[in-house]
Protein backbone atom coordinates (compact mmCIF):
# COMPACT_ATOMS: atom_id res chain seq x y z
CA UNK A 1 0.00 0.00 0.00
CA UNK A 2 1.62 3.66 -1.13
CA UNK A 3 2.46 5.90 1.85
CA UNK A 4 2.10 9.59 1.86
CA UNK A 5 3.83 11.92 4.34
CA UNK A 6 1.60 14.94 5.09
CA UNK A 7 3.95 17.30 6.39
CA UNK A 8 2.41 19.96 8.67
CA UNK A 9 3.12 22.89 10.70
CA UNK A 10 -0.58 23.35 12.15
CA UNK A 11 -1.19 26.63 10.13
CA UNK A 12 -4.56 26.70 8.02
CA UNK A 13 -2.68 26.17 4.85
CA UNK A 14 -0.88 23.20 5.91
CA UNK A 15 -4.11 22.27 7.63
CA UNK A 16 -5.16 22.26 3.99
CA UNK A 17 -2.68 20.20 2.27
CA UNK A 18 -3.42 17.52 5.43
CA UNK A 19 -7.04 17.35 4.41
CA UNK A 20 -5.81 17.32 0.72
CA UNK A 21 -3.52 14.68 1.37
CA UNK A 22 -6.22 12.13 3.26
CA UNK A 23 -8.65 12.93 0.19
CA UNK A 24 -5.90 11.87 -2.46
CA UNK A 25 -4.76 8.14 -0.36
CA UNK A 26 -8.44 7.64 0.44
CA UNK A 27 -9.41 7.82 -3.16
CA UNK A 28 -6.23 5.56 -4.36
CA UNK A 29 -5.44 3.27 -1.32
CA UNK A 30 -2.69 4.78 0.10
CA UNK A 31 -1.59 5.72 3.90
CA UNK A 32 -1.14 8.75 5.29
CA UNK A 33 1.40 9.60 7.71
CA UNK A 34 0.93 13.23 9.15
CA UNK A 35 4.24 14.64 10.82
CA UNK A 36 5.64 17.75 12.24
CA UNK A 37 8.68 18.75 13.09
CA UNK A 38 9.56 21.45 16.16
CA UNK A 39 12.90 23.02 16.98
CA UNK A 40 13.50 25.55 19.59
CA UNK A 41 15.54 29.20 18.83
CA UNK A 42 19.08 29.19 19.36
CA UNK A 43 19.73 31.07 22.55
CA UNK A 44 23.71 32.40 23.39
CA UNK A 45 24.00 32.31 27.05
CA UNK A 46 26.09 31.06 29.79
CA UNK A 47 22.73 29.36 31.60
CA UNK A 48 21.69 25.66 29.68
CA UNK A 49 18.39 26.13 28.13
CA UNK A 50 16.03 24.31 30.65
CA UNK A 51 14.67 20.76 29.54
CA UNK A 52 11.78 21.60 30.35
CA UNK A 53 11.45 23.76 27.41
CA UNK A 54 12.17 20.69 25.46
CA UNK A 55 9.66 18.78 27.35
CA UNK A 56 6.56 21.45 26.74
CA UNK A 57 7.04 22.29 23.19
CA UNK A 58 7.14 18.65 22.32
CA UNK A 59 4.11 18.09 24.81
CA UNK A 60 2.31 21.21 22.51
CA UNK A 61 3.13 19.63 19.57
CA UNK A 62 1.62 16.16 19.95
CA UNK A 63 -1.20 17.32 21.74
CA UNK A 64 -2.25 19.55 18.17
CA UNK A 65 -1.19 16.69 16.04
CA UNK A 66 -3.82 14.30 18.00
CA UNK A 67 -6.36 16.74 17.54
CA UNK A 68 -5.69 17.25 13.78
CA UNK A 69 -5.33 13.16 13.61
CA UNK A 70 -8.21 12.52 15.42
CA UNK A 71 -9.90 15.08 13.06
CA UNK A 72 -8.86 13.63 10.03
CA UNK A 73 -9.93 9.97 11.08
CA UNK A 74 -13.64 11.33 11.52
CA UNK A 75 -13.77 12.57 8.14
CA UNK A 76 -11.82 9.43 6.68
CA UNK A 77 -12.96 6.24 8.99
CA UNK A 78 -11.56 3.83 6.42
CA UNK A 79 -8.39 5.66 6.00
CA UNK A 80 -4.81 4.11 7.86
CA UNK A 81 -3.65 7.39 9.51
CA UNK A 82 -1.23 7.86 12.09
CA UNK A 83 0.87 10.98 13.75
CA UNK A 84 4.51 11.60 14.43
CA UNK A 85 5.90 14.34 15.94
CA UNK A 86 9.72 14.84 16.24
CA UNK A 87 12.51 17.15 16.66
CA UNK A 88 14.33 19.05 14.09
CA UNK A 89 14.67 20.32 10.89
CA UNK A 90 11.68 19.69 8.61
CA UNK A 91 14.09 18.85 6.00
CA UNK A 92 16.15 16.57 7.33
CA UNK A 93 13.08 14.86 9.29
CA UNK A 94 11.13 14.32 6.13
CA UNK A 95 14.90 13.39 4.21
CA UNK A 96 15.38 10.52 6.35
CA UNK A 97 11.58 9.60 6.68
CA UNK A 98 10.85 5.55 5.90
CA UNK A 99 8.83 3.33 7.82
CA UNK A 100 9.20 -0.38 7.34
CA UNK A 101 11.83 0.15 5.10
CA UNK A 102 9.51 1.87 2.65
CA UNK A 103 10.07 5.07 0.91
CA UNK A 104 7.08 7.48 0.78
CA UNK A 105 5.24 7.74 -2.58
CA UNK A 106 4.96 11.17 -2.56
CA UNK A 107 5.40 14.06 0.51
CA UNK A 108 2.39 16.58 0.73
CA UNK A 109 3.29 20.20 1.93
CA UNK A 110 0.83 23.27 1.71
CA UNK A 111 3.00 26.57 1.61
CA UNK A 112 2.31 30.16 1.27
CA UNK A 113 4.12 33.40 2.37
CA UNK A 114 0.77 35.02 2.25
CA UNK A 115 -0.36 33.13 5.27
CA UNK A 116 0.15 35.42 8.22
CA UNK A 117 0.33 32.34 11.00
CA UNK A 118 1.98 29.70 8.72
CA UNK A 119 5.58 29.57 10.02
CA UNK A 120 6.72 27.98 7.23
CA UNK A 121 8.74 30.47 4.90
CA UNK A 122 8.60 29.87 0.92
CA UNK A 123 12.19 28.70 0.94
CA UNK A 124 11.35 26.06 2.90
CA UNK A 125 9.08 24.53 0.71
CA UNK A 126 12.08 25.11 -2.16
CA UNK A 127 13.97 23.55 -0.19
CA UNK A 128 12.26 20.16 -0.22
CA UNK A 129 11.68 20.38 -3.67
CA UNK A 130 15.55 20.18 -4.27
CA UNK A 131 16.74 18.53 -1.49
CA UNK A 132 14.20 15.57 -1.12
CA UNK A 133 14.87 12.36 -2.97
CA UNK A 134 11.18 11.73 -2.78
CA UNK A 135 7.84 13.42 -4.88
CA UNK A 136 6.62 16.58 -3.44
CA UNK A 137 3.54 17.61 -3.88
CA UNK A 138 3.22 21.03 -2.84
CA UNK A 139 -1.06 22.46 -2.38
CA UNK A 140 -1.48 26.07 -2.50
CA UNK A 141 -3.97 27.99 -0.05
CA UNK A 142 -7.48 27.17 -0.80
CA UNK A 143 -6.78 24.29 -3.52
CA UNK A 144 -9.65 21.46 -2.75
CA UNK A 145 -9.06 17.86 -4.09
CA UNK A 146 -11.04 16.83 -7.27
CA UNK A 147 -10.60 13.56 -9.33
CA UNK A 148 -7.55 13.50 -11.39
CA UNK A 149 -7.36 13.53 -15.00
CA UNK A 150 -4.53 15.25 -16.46
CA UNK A 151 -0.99 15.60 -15.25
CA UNK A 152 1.45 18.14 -17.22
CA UNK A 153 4.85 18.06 -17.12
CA UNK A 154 6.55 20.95 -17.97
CA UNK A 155 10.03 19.98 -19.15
CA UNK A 156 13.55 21.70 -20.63
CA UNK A 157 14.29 18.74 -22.80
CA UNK A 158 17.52 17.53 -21.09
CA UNK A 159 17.84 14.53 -19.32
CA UNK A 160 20.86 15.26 -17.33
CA UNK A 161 20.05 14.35 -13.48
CA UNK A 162 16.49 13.57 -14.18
CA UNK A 163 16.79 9.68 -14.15
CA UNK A 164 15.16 8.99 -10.87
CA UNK A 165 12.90 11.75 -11.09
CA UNK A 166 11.28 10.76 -14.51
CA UNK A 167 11.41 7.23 -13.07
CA UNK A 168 8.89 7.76 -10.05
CA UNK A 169 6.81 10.62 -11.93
CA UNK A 170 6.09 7.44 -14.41
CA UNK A 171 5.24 5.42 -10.83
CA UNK A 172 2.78 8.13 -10.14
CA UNK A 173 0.94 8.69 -13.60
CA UNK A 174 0.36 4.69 -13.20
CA UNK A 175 -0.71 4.76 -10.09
CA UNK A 176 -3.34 7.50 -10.82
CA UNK A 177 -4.37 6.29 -14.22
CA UNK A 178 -4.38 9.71 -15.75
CA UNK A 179 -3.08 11.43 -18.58
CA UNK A 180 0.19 12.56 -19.21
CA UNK A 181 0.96 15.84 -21.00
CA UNK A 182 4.57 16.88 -21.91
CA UNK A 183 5.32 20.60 -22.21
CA UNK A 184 8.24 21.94 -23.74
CA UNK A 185 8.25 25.78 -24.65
CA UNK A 186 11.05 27.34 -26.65
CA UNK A 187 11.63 30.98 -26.04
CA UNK A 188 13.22 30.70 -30.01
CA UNK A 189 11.12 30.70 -32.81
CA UNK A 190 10.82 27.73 -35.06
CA UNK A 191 8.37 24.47 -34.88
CA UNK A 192 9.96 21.44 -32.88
CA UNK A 193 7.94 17.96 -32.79
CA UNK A 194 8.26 14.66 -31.13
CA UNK A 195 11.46 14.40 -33.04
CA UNK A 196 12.70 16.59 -31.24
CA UNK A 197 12.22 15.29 -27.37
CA UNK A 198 15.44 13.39 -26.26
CA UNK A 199 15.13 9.88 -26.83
CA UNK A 200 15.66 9.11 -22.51
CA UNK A 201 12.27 10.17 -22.04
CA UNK A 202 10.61 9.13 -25.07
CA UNK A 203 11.87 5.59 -23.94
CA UNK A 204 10.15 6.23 -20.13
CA UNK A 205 7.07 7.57 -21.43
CA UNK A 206 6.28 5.44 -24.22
CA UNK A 207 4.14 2.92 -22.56
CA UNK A 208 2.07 5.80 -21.12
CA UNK A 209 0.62 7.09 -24.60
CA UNK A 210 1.81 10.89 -23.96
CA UNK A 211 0.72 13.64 -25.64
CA UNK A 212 3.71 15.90 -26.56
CA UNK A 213 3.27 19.67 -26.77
CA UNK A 214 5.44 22.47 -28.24
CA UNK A 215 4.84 25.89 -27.50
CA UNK A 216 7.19 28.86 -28.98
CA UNK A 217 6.73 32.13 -26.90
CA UNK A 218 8.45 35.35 -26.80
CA UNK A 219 6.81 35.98 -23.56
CA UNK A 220 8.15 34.66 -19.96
CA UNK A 221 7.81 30.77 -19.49
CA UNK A 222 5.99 30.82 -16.83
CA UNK A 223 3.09 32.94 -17.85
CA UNK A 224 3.02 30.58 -21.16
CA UNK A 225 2.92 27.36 -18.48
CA UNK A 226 -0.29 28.52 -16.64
CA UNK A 227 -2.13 29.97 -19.75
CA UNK A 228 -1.42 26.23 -21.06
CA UNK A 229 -2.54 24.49 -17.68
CA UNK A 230 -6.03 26.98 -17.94
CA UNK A 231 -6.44 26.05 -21.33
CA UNK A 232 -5.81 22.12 -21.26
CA UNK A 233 -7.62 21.73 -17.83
CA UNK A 234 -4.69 20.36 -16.08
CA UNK A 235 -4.89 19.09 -12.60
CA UNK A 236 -1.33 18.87 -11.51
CA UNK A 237 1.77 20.43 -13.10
CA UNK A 238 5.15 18.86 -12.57
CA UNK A 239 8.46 20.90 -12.79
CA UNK A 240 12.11 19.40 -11.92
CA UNK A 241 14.67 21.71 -9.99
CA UNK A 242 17.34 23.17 -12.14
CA UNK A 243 19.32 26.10 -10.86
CA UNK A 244 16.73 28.33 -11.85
CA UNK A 245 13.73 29.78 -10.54
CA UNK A 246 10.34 28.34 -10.21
């Protein structure tokens, strides 16, 4: 059975992707794991920092993950879900996540600067998109589950380093039974075709009956990647890091 991490820091958003999360393994038979991660601010001072301190925020902690756990099982009663709460870096807690030896199928996060009591920052949620080994699956403010149909991803056409990657996004589109969309714009001018994709991921894909598209803008990519994802009706969109900007 697929496991999903649900990554939370109790704000509304992440609140959000939790729910999201549940929705998404109920539908496909999948578990969901919900953790948090707590660290305390670095103090300078001659005097230890009190255990107790240690003691209450972890008390604090599991105390709002059993209430958002106990929440979620309501409103999923045939859904495996369990709660871990432990100390440290969210990165490096949801890096070295397994259980049973198993690696997650995917890791949920909801992130967004614009929520005033998420203390999550947006580089944090950067952050696990490059440094995890595993899919993240990151659910904006507001963003409710629906059945999925359509998966896009939005690709430069260079294989280099995306080996695993491609690997597990082909995992997922099976898993899901949906559609699989392949965007490649070209800020040049000129008509490419499947001729043109690298012959690494037309040798993934090819079982999965994709349907290549080539777009040719003069405009920023990322304006042409969300007029194509309103136009095509596309419920996720996958991007790869690079050492650019998302």
């Amino acid at each position: 059975m697929p496991l999903i991490i649900a990554a939370t820091d109790f704000s509304d958003v992440a609140a959000n992707a939790v729910n999201y999360a549940c929705q998404l393994a109920d539908a496909h038979h999948a578990r969901v794991i919900i953790v948090h991660s707590f660290m305390l601010p670095v103090m300078f001072s001659d005097v230890p920092m009190p255990a107790s301190l240690i003691t209450d925020a972890q008390a604090d902690s599991e105390a709002q993950m059993n209430s958002l756990k106990n929440e979620m099982m309501i409103r999923f009663p045939d859904l495996s879900i369990s709660g871990e709460v432990i100390y440290g870096d969210i990165i490096d807690v949801l890096e070295g996540f397994k259980e049973d030896d198993m690696d997650p199928w995917m890791v949920v996060v909801g992130n967004s600067s614009l929520e005033e009591n998420n203390s999550w920052s947006d580089s944090i949620l950067i952050d696990a998109f490059k440094a995890l080994k595993y899919p993240v699956l990151a659910v904006p403010p507001g963003a409710s589950y629906k059945p999925l149909h359509r998966i896009c991803f939005a690709m430069d056409n260079k294989p280099d380093g995306y080996g695993l990657a491609v690997r597990q996004l082909k995992d997922i589109i099976l898993q899901l039974s949906i559609e699989l969309h392949v965007l490649n714009i070209q800020s040049e001018t000129g008509k490419q075709d499947i001729g043109g994709i690298e012959e690494h991921f037309k040798d993934i894909f090819s079982s999965l009956n994709p349907t290549y598209h080539f777009v040719n803008v003069t405009s920023k990519i990322d304006d042409a990647i969300l007029e194509f994802i309103e136009k095509n009706d596309i419920d996720w969109l996958v991007v790869m890091p690079r050492k650019h900007s998302f």
